[in-house]
C-alpha atoms as a PDB file:
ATOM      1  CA  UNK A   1      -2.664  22.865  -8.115  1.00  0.00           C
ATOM      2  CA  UNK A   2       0.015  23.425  -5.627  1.00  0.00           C
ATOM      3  CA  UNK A   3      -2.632  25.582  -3.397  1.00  0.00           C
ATOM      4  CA  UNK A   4      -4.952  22.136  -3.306  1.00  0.00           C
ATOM      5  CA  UNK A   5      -7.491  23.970  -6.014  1.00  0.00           C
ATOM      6  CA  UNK A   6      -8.840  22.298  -9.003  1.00  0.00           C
ATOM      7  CA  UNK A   7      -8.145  23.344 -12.383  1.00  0.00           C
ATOM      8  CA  UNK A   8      -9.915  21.621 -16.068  1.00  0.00           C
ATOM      9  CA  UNK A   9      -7.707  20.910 -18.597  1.00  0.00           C
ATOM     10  CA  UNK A  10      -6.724  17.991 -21.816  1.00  0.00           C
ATOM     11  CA  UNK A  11      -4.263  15.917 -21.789  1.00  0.00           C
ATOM     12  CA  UNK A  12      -2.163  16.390 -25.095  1.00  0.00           C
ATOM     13  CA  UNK A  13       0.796  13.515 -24.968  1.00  0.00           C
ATOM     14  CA  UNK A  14       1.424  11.007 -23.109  1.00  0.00           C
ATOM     15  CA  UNK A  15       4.729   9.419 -23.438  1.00  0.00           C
ATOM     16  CA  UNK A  16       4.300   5.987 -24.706  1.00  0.00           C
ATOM     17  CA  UNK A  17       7.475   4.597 -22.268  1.00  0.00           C
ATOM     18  CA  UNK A  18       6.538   4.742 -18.399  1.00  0.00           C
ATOM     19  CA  UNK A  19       9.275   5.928 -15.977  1.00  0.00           C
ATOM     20  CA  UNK A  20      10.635   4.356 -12.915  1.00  0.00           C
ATOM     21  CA  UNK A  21      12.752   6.294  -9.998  1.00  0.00           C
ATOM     22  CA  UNK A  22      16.897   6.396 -10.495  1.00  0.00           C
ATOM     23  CA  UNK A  23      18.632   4.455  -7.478  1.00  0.00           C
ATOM     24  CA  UNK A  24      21.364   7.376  -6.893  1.00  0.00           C
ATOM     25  CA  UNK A  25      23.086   5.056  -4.374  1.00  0.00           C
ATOM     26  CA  UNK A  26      23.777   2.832  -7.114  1.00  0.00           C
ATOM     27  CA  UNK A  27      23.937  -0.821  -5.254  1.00  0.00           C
ATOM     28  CA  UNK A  28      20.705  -2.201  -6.747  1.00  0.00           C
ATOM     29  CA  UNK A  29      18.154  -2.522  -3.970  1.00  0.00           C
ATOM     30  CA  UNK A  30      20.189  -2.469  -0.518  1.00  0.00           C
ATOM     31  CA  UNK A  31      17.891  -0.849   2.188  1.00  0.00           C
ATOM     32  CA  UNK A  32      14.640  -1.730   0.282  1.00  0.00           C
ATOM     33  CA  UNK A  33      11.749  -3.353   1.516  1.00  0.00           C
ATOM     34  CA  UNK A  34      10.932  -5.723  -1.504  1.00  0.00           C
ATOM     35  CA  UNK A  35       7.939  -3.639  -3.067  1.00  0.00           C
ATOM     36  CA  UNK A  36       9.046  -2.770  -7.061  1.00  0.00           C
ATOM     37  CA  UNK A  37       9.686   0.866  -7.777  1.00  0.00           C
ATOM     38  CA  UNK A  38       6.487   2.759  -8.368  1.00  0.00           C
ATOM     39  CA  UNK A  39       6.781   3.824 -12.316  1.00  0.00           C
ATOM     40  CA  UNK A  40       5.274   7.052 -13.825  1.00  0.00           C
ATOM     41  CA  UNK A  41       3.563   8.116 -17.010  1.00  0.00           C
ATOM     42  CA  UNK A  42       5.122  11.698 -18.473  1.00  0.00           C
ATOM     43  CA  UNK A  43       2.028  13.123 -19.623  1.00  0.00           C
ATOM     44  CA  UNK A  44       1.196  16.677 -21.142  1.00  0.00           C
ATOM     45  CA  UNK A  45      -1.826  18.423 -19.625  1.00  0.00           C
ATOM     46  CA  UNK A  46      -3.150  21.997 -21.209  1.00  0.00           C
ATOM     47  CA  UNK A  47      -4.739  24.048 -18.607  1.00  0.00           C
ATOM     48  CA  UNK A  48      -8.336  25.652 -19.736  1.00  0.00           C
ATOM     49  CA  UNK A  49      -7.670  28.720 -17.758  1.00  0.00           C
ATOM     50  CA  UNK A  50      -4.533  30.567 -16.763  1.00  0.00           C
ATOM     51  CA  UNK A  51      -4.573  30.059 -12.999  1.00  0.00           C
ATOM     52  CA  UNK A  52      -1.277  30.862 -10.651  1.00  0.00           C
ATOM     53  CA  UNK A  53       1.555  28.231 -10.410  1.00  0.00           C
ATOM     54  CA  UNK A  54       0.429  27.016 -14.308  1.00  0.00           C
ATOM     55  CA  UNK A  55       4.491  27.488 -14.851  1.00  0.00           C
ATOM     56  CA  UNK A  56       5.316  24.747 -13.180  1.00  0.00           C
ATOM     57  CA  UNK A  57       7.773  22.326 -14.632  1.00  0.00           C
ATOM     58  CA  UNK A  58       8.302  18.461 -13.916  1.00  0.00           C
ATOM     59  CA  UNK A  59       5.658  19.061 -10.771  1.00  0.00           C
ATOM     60  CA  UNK A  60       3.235  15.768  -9.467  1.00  0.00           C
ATOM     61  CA  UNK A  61      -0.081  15.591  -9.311  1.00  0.00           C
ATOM     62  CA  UNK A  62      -3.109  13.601  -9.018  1.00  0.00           C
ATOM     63  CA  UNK A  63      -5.158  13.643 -12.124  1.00  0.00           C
ATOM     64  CA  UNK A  64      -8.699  12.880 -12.327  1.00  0.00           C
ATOM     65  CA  UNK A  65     -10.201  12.371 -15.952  1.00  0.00           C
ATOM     66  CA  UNK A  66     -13.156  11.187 -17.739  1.00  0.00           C
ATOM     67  CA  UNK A  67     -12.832   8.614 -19.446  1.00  0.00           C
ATOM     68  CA  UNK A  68     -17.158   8.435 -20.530  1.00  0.00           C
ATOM     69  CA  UNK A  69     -19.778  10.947 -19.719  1.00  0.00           C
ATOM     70  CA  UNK A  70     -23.521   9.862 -19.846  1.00  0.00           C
ATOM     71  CA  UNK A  71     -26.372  12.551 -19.419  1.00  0.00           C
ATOM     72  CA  UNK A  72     -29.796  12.468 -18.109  1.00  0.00           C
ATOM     73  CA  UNK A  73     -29.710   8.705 -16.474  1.00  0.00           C
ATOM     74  CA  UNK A  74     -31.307   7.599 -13.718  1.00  0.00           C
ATOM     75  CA  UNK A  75     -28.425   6.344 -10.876  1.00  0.00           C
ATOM     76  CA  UNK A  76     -28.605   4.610  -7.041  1.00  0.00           C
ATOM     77  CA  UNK A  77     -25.742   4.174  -5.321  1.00  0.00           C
ATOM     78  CA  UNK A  78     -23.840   0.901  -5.731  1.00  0.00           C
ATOM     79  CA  UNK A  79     -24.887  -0.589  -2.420  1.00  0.00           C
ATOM     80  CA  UNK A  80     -28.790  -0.436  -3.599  1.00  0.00           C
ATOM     81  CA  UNK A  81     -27.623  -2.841  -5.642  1.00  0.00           C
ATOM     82  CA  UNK A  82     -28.701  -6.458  -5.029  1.00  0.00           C
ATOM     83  CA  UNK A  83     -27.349  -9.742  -7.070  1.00  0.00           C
ATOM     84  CA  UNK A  84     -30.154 -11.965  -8.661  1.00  0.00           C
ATOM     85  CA  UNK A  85     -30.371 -15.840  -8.793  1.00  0.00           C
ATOM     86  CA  UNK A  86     -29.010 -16.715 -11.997  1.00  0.00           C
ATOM     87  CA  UNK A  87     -27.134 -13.427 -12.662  1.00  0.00           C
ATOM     88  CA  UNK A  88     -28.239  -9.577 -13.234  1.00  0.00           C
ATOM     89  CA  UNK A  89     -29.227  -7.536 -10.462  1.00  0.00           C
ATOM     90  CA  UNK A  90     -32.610  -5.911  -8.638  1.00  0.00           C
ATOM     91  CA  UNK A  91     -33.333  -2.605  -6.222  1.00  0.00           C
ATOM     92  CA  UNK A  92     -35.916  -2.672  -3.778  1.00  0.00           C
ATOM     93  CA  UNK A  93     -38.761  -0.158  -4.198  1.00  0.00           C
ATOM     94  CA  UNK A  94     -38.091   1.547  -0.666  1.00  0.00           C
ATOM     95  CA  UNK A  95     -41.988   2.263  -0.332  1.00  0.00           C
ATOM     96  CA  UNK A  96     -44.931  -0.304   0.243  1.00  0.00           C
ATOM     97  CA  UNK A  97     -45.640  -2.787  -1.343  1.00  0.00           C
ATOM     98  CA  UNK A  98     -41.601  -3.718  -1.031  1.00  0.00           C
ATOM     99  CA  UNK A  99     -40.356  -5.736  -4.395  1.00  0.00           C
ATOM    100  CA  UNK A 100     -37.470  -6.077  -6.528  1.00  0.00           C
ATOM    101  CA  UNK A 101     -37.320  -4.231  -9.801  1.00  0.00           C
ATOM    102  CA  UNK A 102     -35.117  -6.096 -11.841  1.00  0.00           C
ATOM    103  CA  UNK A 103     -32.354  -3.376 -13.721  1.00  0.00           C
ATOM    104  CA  UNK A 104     -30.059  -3.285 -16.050  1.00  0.00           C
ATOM    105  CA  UNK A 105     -26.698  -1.116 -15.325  1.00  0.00           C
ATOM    106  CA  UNK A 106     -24.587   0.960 -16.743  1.00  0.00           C
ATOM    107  CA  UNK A 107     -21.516   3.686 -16.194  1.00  0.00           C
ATOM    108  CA  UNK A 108     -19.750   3.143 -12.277  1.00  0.00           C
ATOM    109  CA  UNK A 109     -18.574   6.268 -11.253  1.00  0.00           C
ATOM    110  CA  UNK A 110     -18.002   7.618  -7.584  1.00  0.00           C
ATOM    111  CA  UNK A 111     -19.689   5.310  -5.975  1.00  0.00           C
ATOM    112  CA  UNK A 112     -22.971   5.472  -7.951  1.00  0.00           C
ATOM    113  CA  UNK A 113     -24.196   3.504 -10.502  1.00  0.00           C
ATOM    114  CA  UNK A 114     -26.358   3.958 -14.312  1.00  0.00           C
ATOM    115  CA  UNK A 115     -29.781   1.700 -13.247  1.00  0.00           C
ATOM    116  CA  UNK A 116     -32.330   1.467 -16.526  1.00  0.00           C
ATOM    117  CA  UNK A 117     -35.391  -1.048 -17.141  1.00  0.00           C
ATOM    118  CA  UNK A 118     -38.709  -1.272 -16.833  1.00  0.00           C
ATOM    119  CA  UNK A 119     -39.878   0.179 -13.075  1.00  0.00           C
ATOM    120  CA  UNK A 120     -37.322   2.366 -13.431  1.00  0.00           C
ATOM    121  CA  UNK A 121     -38.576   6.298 -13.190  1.00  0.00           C
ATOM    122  CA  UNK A 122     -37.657   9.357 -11.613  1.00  0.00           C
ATOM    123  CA  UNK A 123     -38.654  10.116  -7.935  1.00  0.00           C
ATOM    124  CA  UNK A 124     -38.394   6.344  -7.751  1.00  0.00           C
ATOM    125  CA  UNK A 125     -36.647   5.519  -4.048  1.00  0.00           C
ATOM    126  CA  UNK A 126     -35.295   2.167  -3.538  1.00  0.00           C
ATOM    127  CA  UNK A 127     -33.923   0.676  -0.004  1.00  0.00           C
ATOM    128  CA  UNK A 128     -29.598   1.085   0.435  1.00  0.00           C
ATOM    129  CA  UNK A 129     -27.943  -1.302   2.005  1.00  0.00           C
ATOM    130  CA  UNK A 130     -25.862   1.559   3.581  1.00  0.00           C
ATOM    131  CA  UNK A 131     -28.809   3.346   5.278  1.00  0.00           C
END
């Protein structure tokens, strides 16, 4: 929202063409510095709640949605992730004895990532790469 607060809501159209900004000056691309116009996607979002400025019209905003929601997973950050010899990945059990527990992965999101396999429990800690 305008006031930088966060608001739920669905998204109920999206216009199928995207839109690109009108050159008023009309002579093509004098003064511009090579990049291509940044395009936009009309879309139509419902607001769960009635909150203050909901009347606005034509307004920008940044839009965060979810796309796939998984419950009750077990997740490590991506940088406790480590590549395997031959493909797949491991995370190091951060307590003694150190080893690699071999994992399977899931859902990225937010800088964490879905870890299952055998080894895998709660409480487990594993070493990050990122301290």
């Amino acid at each position: 929202m305008p006031d930088g607060t966060n608001v739920n809501g669905t998204i109920t159209a999206v216009s199928p063409i995207a839109q690109t900004p009108s050159n008023d000056g009309g002579s093509g691309n004098s003064g511009s510095s090579g990049s291509a116009p940044s395009a936009t996607v009309p879309v139509t979002i419902t607001l769960d709640q009635r909150v203050k400025g909901a009347g606005l019209d034509q307004a920008a905003v940044s839009v965060n949605f979810t796309e796939v929601e998984v419950k009750h997973v077990m997740s490590v950050p991506v940088t406790a992730l480590l590549a395997v010899s031959g493909g797949g990945y491991a995370v190091e059990q951060a307590g003694a004895p150190h080893h690699f527990i071999p994992v399977t992965t899931g859902l990225f999101a937010a800088g964490y990532v879905e870890i299952s396999g055998p080894g895998i429990y709660p409480g487990l800690e594993v070493t990050d790469s990122q301290g």
